[in-house]
Protein backbone atom coordinates (compact mmCIF):
# COMPACT_ATOMS: atom_id res chain seq x y z
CA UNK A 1 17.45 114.96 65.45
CA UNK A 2 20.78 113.14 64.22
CA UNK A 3 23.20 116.06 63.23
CA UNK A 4 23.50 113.95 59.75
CA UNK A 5 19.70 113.72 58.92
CA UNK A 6 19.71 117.67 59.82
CA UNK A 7 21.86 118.37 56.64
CA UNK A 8 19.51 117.25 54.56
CA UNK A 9 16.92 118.95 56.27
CA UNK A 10 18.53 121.99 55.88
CA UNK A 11 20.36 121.00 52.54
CA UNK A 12 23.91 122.25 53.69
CA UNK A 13 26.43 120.30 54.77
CA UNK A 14 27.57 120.62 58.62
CA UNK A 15 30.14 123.85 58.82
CA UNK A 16 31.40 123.94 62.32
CA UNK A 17 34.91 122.87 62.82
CA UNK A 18 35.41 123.31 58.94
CA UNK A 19 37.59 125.71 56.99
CA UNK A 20 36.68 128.99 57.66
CA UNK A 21 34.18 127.76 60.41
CA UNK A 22 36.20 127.60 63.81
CA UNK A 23 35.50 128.89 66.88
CA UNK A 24 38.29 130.57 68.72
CA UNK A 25 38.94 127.78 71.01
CA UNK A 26 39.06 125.42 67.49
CA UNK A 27 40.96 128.02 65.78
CA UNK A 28 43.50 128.06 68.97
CA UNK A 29 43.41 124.27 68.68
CA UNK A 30 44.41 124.25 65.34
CA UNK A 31 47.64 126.59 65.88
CA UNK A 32 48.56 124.54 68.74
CA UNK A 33 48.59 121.60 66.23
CA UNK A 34 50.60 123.40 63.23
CA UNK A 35 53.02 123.90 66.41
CA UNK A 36 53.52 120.58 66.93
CA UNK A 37 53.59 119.52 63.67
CA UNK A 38 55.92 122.41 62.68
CA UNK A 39 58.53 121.12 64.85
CA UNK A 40 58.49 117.53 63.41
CA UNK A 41 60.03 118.84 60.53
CA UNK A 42 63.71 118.36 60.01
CA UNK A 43 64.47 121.98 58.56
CA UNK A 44 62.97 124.87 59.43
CA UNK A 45 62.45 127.33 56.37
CA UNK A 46 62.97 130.46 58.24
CA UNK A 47 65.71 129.39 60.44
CA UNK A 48 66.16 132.80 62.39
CA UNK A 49 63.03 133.05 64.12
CA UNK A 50 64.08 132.64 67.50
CA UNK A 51 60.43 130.90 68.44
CA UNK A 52 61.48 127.81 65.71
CA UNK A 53 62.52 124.55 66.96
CA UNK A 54 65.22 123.40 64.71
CA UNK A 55 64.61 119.45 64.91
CA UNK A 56 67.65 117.04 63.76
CA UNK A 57 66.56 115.56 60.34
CA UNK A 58 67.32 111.40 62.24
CA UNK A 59 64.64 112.85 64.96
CA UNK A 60 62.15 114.15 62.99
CA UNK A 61 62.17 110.77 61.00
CA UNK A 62 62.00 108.27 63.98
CA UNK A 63 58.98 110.91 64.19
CA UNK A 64 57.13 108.28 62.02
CA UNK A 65 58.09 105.35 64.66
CA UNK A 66 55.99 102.44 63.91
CA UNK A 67 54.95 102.60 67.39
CA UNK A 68 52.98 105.29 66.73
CA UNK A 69 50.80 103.45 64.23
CA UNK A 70 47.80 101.99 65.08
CA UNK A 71 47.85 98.16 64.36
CA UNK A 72 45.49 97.43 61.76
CA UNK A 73 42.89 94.40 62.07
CA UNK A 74 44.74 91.17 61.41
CA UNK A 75 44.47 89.11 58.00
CA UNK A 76 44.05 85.24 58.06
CA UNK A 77 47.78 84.69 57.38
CA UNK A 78 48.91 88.21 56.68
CA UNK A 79 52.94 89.20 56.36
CA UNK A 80 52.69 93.04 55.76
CA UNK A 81 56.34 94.46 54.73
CA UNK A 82 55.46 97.99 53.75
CA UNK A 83 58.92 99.40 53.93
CA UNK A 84 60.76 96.48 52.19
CA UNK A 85 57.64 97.22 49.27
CA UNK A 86 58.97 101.33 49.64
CA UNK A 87 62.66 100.31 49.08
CA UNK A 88 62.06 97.96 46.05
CA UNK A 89 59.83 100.87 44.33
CA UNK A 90 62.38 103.39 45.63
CA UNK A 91 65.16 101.29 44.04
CA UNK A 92 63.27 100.61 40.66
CA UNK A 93 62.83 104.53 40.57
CA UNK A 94 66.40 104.57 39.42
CA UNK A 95 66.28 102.41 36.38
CA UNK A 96 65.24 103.59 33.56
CA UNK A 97 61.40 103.99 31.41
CA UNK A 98 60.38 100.30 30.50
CA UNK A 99 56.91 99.34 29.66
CA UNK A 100 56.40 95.96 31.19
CA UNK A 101 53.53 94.18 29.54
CA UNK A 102 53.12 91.75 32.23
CA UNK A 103 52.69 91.99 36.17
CA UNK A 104 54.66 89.14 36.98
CA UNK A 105 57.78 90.67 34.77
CA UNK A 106 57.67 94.21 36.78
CA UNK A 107 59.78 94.48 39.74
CA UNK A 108 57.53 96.81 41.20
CA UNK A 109 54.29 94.64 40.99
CA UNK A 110 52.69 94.27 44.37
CA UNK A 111 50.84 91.02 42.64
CA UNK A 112 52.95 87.62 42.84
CA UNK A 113 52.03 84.39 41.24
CA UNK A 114 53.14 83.23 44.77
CA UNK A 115 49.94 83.22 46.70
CA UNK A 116 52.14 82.44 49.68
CA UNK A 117 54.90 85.83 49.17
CA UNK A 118 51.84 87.82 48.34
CA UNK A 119 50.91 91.23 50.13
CA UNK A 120 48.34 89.58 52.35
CA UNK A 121 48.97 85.78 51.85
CA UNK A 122 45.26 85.36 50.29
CA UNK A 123 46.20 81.51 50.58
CA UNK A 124 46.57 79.03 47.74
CA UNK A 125 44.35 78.50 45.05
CA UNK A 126 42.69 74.88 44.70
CA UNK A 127 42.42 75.44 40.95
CA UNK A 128 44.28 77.30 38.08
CA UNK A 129 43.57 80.81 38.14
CA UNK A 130 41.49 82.30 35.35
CA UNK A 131 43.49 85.08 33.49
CA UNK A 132 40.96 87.45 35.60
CA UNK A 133 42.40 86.74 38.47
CA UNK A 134 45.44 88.58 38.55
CA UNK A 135 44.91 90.49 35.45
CA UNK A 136 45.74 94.32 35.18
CA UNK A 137 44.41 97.14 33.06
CA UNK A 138 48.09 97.59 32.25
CA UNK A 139 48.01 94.19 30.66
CA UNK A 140 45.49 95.20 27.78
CA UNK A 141 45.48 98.60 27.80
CA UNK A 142 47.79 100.35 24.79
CA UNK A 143 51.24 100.44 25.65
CA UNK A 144 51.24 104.15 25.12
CA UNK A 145 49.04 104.68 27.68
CA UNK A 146 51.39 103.50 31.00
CA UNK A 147 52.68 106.09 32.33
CA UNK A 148 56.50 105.89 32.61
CA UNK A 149 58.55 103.64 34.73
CA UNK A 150 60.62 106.52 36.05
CA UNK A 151 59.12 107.61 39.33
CA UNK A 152 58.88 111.30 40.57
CA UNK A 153 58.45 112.00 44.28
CA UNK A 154 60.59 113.86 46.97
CA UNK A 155 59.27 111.35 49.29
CA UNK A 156 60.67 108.47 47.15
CA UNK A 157 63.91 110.17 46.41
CA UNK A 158 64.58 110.13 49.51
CA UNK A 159 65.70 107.01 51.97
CA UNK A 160 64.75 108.13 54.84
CA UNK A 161 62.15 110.75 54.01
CA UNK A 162 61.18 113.18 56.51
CA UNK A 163 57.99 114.42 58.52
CA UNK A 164 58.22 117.12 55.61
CA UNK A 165 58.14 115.52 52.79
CA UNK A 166 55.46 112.98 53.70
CA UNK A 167 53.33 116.01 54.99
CA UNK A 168 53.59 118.00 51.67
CA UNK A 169 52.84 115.26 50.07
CA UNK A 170 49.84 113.72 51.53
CA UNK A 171 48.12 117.43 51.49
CA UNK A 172 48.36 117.06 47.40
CA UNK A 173 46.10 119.23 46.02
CA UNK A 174 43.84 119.91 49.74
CA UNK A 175 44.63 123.24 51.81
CA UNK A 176 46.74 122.02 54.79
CA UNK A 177 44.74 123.06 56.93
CA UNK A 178 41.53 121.10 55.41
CA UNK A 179 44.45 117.98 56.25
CA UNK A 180 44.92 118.65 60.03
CA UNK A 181 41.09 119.90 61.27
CA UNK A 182 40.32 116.26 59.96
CA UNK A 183 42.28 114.88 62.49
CA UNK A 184 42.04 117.45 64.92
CA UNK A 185 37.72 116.24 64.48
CA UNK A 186 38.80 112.67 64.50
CA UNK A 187 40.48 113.44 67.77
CA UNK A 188 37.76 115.44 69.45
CA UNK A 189 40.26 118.44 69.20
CA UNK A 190 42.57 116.91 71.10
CA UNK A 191 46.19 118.54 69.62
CA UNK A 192 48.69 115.77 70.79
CA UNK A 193 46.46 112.60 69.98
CA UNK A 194 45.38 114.11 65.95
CA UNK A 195 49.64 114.68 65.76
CA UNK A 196 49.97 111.34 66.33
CA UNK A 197 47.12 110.20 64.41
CA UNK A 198 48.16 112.67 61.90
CA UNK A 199 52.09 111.03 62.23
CA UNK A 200 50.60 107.64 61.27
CA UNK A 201 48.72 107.85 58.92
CA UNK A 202 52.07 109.47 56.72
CA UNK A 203 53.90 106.24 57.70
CA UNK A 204 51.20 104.29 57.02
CA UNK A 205 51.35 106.28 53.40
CA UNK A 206 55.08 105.86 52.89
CA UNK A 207 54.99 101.57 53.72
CA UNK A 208 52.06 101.32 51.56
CA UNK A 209 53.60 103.63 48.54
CA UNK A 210 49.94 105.43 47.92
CA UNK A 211 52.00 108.00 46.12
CA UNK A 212 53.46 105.39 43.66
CA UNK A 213 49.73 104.04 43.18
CA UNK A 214 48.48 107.34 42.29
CA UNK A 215 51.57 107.79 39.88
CA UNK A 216 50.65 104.16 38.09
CA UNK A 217 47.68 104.70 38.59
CA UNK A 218 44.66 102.08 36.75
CA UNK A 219 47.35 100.43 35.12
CA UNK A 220 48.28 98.37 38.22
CA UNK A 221 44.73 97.76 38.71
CA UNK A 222 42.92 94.68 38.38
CA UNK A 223 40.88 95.14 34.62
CA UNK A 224 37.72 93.07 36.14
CA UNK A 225 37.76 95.24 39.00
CA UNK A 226 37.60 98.52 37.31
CA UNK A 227 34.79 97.29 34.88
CA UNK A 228 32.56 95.96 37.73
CA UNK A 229 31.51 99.82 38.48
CA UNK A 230 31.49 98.82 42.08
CA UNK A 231 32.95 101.59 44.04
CA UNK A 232 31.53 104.13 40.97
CA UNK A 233 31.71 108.02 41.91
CA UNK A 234 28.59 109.66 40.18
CA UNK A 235 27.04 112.79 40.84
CA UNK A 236 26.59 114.42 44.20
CA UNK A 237 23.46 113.91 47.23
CA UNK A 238 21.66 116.79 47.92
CA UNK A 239 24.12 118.72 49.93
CA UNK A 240 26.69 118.58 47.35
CA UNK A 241 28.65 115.04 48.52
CA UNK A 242 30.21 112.96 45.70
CA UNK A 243 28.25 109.47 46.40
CA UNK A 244 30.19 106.08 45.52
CA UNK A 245 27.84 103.65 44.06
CA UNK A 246 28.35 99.93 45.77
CA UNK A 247 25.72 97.45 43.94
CA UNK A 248 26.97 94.29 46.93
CA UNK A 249 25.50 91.78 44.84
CA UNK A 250 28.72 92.62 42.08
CA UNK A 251 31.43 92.00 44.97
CA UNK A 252 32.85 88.53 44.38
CA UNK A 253 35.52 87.92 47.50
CA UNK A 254 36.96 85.09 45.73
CA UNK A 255 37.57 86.65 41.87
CA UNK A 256 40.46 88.48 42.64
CA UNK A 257 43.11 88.19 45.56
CA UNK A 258 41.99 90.31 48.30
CA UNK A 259 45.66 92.42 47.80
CA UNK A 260 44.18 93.95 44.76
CA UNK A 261 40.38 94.37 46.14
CA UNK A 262 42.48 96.36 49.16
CA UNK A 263 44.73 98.52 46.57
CA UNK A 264 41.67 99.35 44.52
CA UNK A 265 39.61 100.46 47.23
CA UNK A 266 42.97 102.65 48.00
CA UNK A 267 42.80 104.14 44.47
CA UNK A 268 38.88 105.21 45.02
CA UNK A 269 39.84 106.91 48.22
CA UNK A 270 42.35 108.84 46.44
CA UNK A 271 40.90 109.33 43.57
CA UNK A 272 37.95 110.84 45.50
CA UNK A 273 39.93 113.15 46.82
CA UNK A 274 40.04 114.60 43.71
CA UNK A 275 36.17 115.30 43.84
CA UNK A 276 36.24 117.00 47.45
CA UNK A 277 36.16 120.61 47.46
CA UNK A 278 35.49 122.74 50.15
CA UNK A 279 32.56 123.57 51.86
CA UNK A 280 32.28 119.78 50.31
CA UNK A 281 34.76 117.63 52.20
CA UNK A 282 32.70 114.01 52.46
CA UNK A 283 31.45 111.57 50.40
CA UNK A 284 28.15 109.60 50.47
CA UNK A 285 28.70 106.57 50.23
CA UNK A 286 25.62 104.95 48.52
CA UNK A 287 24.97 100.59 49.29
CA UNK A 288 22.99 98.50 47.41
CA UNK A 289 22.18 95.80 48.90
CA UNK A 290 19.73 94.38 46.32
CA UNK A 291 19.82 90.79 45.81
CA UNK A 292 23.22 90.26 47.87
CA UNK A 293 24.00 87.04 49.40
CA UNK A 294 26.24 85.77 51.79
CA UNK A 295 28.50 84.86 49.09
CA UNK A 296 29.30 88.84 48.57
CA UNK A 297 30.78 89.64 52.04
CA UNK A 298 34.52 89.47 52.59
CA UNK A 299 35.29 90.14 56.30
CA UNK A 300 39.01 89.67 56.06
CA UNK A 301 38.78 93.24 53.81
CA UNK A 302 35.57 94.75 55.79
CA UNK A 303 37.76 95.17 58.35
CA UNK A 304 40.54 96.76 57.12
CA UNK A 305 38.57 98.95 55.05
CA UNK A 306 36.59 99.93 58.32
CA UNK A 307 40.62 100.07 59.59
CA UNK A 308 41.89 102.20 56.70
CA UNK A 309 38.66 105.09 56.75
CA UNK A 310 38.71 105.74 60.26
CA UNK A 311 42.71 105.74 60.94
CA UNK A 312 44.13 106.73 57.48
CA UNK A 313 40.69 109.11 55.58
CA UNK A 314 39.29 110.57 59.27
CA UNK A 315 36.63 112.82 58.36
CA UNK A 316 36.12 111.97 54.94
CA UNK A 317 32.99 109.92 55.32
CA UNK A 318 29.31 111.73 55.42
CA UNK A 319 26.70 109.43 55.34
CA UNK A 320 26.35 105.68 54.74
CA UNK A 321 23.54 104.69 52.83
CA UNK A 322 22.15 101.11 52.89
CA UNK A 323 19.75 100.86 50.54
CA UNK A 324 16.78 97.51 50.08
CA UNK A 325 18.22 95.85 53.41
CA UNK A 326 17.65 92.06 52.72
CA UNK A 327 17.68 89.84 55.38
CA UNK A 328 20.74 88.98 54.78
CA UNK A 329 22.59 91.92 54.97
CA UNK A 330 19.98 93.15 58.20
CA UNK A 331 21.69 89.53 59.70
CA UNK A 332 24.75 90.50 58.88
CA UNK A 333 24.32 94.60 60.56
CA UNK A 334 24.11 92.55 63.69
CA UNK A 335 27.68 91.79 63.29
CA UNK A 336 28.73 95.06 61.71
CA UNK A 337 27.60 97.86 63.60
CA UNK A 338 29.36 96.43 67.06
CA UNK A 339 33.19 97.21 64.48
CA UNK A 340 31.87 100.95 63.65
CA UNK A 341 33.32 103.62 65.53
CA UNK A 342 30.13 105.47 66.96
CA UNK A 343 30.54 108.35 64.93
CA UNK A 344 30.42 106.21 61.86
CA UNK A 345 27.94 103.96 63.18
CA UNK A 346 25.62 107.33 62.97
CA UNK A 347 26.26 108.22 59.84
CA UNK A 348 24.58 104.88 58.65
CA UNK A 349 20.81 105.35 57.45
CA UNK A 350 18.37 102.47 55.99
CA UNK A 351 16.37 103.37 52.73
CA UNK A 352 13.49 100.43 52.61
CA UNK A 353 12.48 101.90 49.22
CA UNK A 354 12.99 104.45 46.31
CA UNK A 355 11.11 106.70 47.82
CA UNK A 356 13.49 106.87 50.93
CA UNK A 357 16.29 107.59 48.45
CA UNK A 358 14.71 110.21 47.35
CA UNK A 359 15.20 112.28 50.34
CA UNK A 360 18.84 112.13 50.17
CA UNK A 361 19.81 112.19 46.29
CA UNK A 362 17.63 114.16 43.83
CA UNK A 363 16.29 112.41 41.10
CA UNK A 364 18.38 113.90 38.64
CA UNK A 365 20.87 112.49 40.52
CA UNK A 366 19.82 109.46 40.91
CA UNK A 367 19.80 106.12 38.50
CA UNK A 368 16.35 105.58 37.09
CA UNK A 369 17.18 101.57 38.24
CA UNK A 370 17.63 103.29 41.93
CA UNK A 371 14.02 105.18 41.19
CA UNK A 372 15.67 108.28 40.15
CA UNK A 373 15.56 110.00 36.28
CA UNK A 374 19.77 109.77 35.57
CA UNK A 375 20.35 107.25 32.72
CA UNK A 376 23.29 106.27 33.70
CA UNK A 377 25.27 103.45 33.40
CA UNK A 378 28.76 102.30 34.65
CA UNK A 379 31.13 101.40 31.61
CA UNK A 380 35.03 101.42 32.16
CA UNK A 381 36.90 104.09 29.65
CA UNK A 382 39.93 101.98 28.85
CA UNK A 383 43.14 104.04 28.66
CA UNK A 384 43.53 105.95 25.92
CA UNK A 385 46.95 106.47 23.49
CA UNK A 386 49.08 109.20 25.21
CA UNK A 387 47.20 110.27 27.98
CA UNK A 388 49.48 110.41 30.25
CA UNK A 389 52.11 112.27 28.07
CA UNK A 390 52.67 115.07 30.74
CA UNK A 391 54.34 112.62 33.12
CA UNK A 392 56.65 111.97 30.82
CA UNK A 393 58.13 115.75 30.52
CA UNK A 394 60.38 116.21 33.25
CA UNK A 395 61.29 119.45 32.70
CA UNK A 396 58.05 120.66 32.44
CA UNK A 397 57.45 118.53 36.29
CA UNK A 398 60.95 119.61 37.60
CA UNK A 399 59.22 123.37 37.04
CA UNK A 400 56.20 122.91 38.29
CA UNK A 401 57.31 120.96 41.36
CA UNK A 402 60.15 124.08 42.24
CA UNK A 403 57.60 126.71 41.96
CA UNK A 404 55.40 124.56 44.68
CA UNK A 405 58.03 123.89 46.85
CA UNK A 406 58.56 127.35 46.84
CA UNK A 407 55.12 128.07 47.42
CA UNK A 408 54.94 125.17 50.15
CA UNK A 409 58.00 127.24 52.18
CA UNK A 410 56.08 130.24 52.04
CA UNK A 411 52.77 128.76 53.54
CA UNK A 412 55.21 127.10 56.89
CA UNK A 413 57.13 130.67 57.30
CA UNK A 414 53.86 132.40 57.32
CA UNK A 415 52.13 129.91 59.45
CA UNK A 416 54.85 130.09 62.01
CA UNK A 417 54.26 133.54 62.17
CA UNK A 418 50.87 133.12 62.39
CA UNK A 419 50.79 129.55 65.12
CA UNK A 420 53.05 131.71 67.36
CA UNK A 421 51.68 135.50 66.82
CA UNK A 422 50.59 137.04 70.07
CA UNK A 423 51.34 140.81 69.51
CA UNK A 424 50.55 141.18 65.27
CA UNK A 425 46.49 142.05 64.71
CA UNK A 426 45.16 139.09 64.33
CA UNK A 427 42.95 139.83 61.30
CA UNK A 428 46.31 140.58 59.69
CA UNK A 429 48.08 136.93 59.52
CA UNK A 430 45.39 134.79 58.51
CA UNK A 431 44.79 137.04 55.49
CA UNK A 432 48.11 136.97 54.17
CA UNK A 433 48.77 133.02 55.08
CA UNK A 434 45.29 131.96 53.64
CA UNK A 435 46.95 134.05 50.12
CA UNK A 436 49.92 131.93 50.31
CA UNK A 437 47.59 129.02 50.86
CA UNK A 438 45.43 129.70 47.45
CA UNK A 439 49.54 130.05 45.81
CA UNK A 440 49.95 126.65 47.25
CA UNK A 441 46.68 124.85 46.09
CA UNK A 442 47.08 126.45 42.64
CA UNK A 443 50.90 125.08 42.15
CA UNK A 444 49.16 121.53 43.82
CA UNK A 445 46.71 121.36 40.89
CA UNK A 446 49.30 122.76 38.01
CA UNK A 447 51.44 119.74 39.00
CA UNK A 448 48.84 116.75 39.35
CA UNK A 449 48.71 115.60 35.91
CA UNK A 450 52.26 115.46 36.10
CA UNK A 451 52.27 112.74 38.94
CA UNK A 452 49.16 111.28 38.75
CA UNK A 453 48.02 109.07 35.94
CA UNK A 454 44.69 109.71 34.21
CA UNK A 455 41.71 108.09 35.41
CA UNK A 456 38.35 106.84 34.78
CA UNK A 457 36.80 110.13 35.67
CA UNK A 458 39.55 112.19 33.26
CA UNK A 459 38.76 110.40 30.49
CA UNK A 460 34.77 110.85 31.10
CA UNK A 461 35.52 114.68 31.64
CA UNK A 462 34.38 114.78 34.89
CA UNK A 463 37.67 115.76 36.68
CA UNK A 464 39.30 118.62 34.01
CA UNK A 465 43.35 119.12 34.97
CA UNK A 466 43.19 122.03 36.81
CA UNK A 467 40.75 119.50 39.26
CA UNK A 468 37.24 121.29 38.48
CA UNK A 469 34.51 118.75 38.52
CA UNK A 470 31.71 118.76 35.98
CA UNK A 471 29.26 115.84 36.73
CA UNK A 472 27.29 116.27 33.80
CA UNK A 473 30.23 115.13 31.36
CA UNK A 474 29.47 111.72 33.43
């Protein structure tokens, strides 16, 4: 039987290769990795162990070469500038709070009126563009809501930030080691190819600013977008995933430029990071292909979205569910499934009918529309007055973001002891790093709502701020 369709046989997710599921050989793996990785970094915490390699801070950034990032599919047209898009946000960190009412006035907009300057050259419009178009939440939403202009990251405050920094900060609110078995999975556990995979997908992070988009959060959003519910997290399948609701027949390729369709998909990805807690560390992703036409398919952005989940989110996909195949979209699988890795490609499954759906969502977890008894129904929470007040109190962020660093230094000095202990019990080490690991995660989650505005899912109460989900506030 398919290793996916067992999980819901069994109802639990698969374990091996997880968290607190390796086998020796995978737990050796995994050390070998933090070894690697270790050394990447420009400074060393504990700089007298003799079995450190201290690594010149210019060295360990070439670490993030752009030869070592796998070139993404193409766009009709594209000009992709990612670090000249870092500098300008880097540079605009500087200024001071401003509340720019329109996209086209902020220097850090990724939108231009310029069709031909724009992030992916979508091309030029035949007609005027509706106000829809381009239009952000930001634009409408009160002006109390934005959070502020003034931007804080140790990645950004750098201008050449290191291996370091863009580690610590693409872990967020995960246990590192939850970060590197993805890749090490991704890479069949093969050390040297899931450091470079690993090495990246941070540079990939850095050109494309994902930390600024998490800090601005639905503000730089396109409003139509956000109120179409496609790409909706609600509830969880029946071994605990978070499924993302995508009704196809919504998608309109041509309603907004396909910059903003790519960012927004970004911002789910991130966002459902937020809902992924261990043993729970995929999503379901959850198709509906009802009444779809050809009209609804954008290639240009299937591909780099197929680009972005396996190279930049390994491992955070569980099962693909494609739900009333038409015969359109069955034409259209013809032409899909050859672009799926093969591990993806297997975590695709056809539901004909309600009753198929059934299998893998519970009822009560399901829309009544999809055959299920959930009443619910996607409406967009617009931002509220002063919800993201916390972001403005530096003092209260500069605290919070010392006492992780501090925790952060602990976790590498005890898992250098711990990737290079061959004499020290080895019950002994994991114990005490997976303690400073929890002192790590709890610092993450104390200083979220401090650099990441609120969202959809904050304002429903489904993600509290110390990150606890509670689906039933959806």
């Amino acid at each position: 039987m398919n290793p996916v369709l067992e999980q819901y046989e069994s109802g639990k997710p698969i374990a091996e290769g997880t968290l607190g599921n390796l086998t020796p050989l995978q737990d050796a793996t995994l050390r070998n990795l933090w070894r690697r990785l270790l050394a990447s970094f420009p400074n060393p915490v504990a700089a007298n162990h003799d079995d450190q390699a201290v690594v010149d801070p210019a060295a360990a950034a070439a670490t993030l070469s752009p030869a070592l990032s796998p070139t993404p599919p193409p766009l009709s047209g594209s000009s992709v500038d990612g670090s000249k898009r870092s500098n300008r946000l880097r540079q605009s960190s500087a200024s001071p709070a401003t509340t720019p009412t329109s996209d086209k006035q902020h220097p850090n907009s990724r939108s231009s009126s310029s069709s031909s300057s724009s992030w992916f050259s979508f091309g030029n419009a035949a007609k005027p563009e509706p106000i829809s178009y381009r239009q952000l939440v930001g634009d409408v939403a009160p002006e109390s809501s934005r959070p502020p202009e003034r931007y804080s990251s140790s990645v950004m405050a750098s201008a050449a930030p290191t291996v370091r920094d863009a580690f610590w900060s693409t872990v967020m609110c995960d246990h590192p080691d939850v970060l590197l078995l993805r890749f090490l999975r991704a890479r069949k556990w093969k050390p040297e190819d899931a450091l470079n995979m690993l090495l990246a997908c941070l540079r990939w992070r850095l050109a494309e600013d994902i930390d600024w988009l998490v800090w601005t959060g639905e503000s730089r959003l396109n409003l139509a977008l956000m109120r179409s519910g496609i790409g909706a997290l609600h509830r969880t399948d029946r071994i605990g995933q978070p499924v993302l609701h995508i009704p196809v027949r919504l998608n309109d390729p041509k309603a907004q430029p396909l910059e903003q369709i790519v960012e927004y998909t970004i911002y789910l990805m991130e966002v459902a990071r937020c809902v992924l807690h261990p043993p729970v560390e995929k999503v379901c992703l959850l198709v509906d292909t009802t009444d779809m036409s050809l009209s609804n398919m954008d290639w240009n952005f299937f591909r780099t979205f197929l680009h972005y989940l396996e190279h930049y989110y390994p491992e955070c996909l569980g099962l693909v569910l494609i739900y009333n195949a038409s015969w359109v979209f069955n034409s259209l699988w013809k032409l899909i499934r050859p672009l799926l890795d093969p591990v993806v490609a297997s975590k695709v499954q056809f539901a004909a009918s309600q009753k198929d759906l059934l299998k893998f969502i519970a009822p009560e977890n399901l829309p009544v529309e999809l055959g299920g008894s959930d009443r619910f129904a996607f409406t967009y929470v617009m931002p509220r007055d002063g919800e993201n007040a916390p972001m403005f109190d530096s003092p209260a962020y500069d605290a919070v973001a010392a006492r992780r660093k501090a925790a952060c230094d602990n976790f590498e000095t005890a898992t250098r002891a711990w990737a290079n202990a061959t004499l020290v019990p080895a019950e002994y080490l994991p114990h005490a790093r997976n303690s400073v690991a929890d002192s790590v995660i709890a610092a993450s989650k104390a200083m979220d709502k401090y650099r990441r505005a609120c969202t959809q899912y904050h304002r429903t109460g489904v993600i509290a701020d110390d990150l606890t989900v509670n689906w039933s506030s959806s």
